[in-house]
N, C-alpha and C. Protein backbone atom coordinates (compact mmCIF):
# COMPACT_ATOMS: atom_id res chain seq x y z
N UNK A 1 0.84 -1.16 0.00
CA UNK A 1 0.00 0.00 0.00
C UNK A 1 0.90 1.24 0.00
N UNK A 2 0.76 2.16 -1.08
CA UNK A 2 1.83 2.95 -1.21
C UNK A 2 1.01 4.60 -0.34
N UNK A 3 1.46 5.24 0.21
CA UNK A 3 1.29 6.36 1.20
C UNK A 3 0.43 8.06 0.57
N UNK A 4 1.14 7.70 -1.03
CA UNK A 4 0.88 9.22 -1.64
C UNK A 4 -0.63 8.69 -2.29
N UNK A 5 -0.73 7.75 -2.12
CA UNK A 5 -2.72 7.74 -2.41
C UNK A 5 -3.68 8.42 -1.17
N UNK A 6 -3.01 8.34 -0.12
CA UNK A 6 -4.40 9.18 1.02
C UNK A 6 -5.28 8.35 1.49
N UNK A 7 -5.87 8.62 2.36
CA UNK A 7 -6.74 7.84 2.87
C UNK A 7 -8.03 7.11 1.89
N UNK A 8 -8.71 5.95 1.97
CA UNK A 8 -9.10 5.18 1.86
C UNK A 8 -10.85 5.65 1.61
N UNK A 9 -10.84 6.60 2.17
CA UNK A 9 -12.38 7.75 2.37
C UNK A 9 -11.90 8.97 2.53
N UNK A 10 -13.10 9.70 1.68
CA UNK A 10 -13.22 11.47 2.51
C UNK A 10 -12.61 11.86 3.56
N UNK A 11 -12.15 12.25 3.94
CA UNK A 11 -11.66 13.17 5.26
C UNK A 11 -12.45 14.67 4.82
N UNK A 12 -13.66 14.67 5.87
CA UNK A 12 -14.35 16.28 5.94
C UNK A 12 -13.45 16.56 7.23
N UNK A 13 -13.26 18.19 7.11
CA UNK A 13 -12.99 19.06 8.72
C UNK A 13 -13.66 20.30 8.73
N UNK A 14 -14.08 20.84 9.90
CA UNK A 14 -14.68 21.68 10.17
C UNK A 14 -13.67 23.23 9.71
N UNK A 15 -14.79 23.86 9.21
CA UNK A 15 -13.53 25.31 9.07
C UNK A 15 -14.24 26.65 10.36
N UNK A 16 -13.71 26.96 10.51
CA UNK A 16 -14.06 28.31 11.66
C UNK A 16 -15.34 28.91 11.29
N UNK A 17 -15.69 28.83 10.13
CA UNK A 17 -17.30 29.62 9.65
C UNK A 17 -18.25 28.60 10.49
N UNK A 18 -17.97 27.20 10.42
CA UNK A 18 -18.88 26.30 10.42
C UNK A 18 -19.18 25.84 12.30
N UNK A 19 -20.30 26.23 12.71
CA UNK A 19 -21.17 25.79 13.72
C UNK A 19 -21.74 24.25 14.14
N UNK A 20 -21.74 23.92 14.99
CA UNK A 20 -22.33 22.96 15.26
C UNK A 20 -23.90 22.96 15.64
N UNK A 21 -24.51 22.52 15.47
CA UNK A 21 -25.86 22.67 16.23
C UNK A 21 -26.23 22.56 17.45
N UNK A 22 -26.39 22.87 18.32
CA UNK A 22 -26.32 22.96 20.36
C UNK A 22 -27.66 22.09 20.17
N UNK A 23 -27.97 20.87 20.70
CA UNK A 23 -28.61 19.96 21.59
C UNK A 23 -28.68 20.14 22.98
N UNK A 24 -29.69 19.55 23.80
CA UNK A 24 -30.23 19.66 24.80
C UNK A 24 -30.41 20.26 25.28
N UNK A 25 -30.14 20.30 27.14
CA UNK A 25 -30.53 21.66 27.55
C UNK A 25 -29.57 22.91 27.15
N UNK A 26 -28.44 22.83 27.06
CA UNK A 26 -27.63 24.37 26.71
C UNK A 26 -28.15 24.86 25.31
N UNK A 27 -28.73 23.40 24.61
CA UNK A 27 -29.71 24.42 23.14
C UNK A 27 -30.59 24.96 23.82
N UNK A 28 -31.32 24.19 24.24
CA UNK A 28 -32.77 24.55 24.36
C UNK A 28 -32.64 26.13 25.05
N UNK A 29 -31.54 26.38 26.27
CA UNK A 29 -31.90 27.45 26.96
C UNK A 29 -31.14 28.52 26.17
N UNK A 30 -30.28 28.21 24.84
CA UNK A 30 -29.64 29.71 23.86
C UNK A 30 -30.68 29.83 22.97
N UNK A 31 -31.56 28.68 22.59
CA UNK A 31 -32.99 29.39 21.71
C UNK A 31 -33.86 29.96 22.60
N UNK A 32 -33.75 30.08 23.85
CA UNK A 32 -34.86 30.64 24.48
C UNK A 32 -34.20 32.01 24.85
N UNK A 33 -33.25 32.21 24.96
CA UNK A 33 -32.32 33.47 25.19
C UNK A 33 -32.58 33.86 23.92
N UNK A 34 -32.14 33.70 22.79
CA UNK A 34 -32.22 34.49 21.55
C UNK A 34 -33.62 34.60 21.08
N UNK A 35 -34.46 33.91 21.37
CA UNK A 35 -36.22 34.50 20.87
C UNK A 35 -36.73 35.42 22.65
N UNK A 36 -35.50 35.39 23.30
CA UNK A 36 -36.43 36.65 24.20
C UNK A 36 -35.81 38.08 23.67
N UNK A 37 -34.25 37.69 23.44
CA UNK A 37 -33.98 38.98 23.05
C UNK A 37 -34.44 39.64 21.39
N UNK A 38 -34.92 38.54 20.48
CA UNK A 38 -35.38 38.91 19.20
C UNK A 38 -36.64 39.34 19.57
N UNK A 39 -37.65 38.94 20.58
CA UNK A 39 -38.93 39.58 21.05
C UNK A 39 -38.33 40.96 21.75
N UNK A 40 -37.87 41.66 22.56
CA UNK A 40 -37.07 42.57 23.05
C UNK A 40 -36.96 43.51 22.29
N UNK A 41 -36.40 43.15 20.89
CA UNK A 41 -36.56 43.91 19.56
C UNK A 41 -37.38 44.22 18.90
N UNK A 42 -38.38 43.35 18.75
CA UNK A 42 -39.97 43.74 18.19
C UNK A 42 -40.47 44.68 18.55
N UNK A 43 -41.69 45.66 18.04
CA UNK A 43 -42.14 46.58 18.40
C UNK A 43 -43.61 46.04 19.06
N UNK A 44 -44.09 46.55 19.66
CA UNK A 44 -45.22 45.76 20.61
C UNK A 44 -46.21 45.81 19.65
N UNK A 45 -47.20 44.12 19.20
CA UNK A 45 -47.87 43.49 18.34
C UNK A 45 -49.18 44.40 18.68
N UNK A 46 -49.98 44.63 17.14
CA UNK A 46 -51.41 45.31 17.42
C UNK A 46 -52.42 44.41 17.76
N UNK A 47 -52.89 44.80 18.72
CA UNK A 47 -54.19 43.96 19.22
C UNK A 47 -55.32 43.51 18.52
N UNK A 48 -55.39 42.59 18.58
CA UNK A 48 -56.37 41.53 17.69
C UNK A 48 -57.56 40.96 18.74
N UNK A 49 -58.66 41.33 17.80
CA UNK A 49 -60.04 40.78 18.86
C UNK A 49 -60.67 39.86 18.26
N UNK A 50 -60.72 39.03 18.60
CA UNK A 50 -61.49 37.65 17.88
C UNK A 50 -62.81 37.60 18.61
N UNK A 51 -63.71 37.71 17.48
CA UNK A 51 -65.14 38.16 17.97
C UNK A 51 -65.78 36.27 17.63
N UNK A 52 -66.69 35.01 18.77
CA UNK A 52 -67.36 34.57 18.54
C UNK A 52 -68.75 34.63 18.64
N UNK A 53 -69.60 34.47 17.83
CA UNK A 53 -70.79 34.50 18.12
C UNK A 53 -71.89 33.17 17.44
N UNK A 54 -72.43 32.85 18.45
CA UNK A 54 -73.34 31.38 18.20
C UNK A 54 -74.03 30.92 18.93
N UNK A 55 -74.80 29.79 18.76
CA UNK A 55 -76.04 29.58 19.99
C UNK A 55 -75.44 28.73 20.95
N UNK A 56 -76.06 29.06 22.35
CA UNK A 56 -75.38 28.26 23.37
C UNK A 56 -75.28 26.81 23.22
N UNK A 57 -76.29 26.01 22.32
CA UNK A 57 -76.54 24.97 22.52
C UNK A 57 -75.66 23.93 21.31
N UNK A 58 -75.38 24.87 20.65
CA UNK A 58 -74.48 24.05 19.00
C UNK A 58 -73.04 23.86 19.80
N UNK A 59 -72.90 22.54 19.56
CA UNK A 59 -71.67 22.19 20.08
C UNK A 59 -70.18 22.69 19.17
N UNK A 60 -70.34 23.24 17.92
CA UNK A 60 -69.17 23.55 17.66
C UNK A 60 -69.24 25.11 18.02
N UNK A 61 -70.25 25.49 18.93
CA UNK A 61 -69.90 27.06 19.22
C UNK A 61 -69.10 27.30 20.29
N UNK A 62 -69.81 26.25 21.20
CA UNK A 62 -68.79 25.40 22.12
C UNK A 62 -67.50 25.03 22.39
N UNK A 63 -67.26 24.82 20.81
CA UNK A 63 -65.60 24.27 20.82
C UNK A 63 -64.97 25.75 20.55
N UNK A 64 -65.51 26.35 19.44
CA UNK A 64 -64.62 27.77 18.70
C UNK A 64 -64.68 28.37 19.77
N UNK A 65 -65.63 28.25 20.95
CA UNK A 65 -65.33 29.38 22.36
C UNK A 65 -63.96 28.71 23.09
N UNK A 66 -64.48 28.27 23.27
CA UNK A 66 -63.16 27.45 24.19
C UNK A 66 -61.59 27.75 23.50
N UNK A 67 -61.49 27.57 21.84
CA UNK A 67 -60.50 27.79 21.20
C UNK A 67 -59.85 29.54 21.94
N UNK A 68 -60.94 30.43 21.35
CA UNK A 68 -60.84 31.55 21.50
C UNK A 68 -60.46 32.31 22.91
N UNK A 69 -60.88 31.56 24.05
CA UNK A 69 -60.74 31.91 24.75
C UNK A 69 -59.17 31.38 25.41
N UNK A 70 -59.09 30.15 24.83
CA UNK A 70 -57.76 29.58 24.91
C UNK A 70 -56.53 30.57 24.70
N UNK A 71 -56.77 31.13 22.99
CA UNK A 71 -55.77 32.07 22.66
C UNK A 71 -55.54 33.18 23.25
N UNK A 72 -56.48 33.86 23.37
CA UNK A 72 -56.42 34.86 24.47
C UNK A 72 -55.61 34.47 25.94
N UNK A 73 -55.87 33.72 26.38
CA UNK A 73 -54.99 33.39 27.38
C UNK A 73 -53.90 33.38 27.34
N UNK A 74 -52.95 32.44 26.02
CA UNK A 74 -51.93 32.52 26.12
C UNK A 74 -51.11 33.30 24.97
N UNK A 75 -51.98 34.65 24.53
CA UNK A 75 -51.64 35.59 23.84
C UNK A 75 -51.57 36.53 24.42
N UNK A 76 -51.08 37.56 24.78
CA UNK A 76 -50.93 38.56 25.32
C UNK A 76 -51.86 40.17 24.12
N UNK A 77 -51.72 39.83 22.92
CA UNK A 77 -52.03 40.97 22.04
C UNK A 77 -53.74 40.21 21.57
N UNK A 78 -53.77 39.25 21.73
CA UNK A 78 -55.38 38.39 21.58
C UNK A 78 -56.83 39.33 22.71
N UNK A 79 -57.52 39.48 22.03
CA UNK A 79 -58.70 39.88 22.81
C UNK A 79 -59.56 39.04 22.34
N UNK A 80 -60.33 37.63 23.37
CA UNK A 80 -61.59 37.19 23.17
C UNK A 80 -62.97 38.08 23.30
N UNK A 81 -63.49 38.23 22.35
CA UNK A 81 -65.10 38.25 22.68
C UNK A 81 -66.14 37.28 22.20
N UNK A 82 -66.63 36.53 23.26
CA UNK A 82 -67.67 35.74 23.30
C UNK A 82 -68.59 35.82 23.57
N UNK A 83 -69.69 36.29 22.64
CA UNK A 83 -71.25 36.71 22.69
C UNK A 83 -72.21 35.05 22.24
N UNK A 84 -72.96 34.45 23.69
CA UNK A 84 -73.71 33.24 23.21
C UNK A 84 -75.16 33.47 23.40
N UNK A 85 -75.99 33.04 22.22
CA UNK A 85 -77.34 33.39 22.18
C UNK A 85 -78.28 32.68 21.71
N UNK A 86 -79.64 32.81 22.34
CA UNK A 86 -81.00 31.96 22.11
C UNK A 86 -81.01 31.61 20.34
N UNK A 87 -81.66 31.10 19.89
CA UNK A 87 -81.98 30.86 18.77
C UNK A 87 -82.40 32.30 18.06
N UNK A 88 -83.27 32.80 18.26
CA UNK A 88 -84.00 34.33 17.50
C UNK A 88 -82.70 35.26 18.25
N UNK A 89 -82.35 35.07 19.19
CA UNK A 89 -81.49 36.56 19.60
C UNK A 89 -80.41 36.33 18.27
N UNK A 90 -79.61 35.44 18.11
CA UNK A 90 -78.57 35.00 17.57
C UNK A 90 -78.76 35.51 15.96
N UNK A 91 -80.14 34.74 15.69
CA UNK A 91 -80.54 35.61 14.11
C UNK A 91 -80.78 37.28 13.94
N UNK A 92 -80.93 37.48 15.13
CA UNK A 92 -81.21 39.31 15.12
C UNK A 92 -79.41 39.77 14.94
N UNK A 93 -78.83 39.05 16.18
CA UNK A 93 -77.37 39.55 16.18
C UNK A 93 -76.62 39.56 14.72
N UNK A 94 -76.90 38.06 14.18
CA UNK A 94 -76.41 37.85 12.60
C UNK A 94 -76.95 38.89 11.66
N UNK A 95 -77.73 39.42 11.61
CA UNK A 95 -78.64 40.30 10.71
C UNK A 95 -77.81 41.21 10.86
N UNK A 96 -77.39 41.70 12.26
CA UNK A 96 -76.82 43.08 12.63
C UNK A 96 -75.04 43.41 12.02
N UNK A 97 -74.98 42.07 12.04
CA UNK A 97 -73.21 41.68 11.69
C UNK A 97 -73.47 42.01 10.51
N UNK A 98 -74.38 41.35 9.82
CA UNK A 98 -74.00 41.40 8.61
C UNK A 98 -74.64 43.10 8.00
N UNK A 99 -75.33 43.61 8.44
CA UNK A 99 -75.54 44.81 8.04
C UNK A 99 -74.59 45.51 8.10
N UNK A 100 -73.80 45.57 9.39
CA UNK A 100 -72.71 46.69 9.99
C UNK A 100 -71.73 46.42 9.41
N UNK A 101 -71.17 45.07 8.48
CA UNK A 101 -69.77 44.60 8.57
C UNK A 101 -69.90 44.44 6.66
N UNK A 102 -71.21 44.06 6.41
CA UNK A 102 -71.66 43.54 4.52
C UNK A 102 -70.33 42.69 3.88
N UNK A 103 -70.40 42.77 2.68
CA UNK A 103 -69.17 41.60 2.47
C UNK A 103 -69.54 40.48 2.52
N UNK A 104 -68.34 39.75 2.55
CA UNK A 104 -68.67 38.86 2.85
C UNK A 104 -69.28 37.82 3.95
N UNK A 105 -69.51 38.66 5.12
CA UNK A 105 -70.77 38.52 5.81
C UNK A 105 -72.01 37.68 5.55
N UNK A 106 -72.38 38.45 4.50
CA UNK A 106 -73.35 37.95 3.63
C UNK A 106 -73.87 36.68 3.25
N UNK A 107 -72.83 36.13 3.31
CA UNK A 107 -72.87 34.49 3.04
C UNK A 107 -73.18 33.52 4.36
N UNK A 108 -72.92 34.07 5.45
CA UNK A 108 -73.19 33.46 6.81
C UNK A 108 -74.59 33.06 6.93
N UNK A 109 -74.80 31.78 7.63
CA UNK A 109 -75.44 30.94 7.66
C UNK A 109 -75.97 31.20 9.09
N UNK A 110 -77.24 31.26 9.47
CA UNK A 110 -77.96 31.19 11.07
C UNK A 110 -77.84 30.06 11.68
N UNK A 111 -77.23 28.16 10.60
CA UNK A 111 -77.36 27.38 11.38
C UNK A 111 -75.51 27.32 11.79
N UNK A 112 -74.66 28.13 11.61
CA UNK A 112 -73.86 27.83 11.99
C UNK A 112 -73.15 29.54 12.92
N UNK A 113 -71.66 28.87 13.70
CA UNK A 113 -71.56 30.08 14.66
C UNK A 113 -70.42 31.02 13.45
N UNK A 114 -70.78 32.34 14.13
CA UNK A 114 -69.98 33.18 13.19
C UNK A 114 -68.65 33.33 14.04
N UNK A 115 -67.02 33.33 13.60
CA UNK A 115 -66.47 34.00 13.88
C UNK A 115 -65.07 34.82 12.83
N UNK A 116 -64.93 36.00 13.96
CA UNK A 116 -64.60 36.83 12.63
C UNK A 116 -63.40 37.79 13.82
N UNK A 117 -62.03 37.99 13.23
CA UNK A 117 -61.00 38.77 13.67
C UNK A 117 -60.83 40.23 13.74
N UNK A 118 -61.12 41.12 13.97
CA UNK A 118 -60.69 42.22 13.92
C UNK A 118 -58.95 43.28 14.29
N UNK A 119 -58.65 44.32 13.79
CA UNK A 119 -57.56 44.92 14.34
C UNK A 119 -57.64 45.97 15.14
């Protein structure tokens, strides 16, 4: 086996540009250091109101509340509003949405719950 052929495989080496990727906890706690200080930098997020509205008794109004109220919790710029209503109150309220808001509004359905984001 003569010497000036080289090794047998690739030989990669790291050059000074090149990083390793940080695992476990010393990753975990420099990504949490660098997304507090990249939040630090942000300018404070505009408040968002997530409006639900639907009858108390429809179970997916049920769920989208719960969602909504979820986010809000662990949003800080999130505002829930949860308006739940009788059968006829709910169609008066829908009438009103859709008058005040038109658009696509319009297309909303009385058997289902409305919800809709604002800034």
């Amino acid at each position: 086996c003569s010497s000036d052929l080289g090794p047998p495989f690739p030989v990669f080496t790291r050059g000074p540009a090149e990083r390793r990727a940080m695992t476990g906890p010393a990753g975990l706690a420099a990504r949490r250091a660098a997304a507090a200080a990249n939040q630090a930098q942000k300018p404070p997020a505009e408040k968002v109101k997530i409006h639900v509205c639907g009858k108390y008794q429809d179970p997916s109004f049920q769920l989208l509340k719960a969602a909504a109220e979820h986010i809000a919790t662990e949003k800080e710029f999130v505002e829930a509003i949860v308006q739940g209503f009788f059968e006829t109150q709910y169609e008066q309220h829908l009438r009103y949405v859709v008058a005040k808001f038109g658009g696509s509004f319009c297309q909303s359905k009385p058997s289902l719950p409305l919800i809709y984001a604002e800034t």
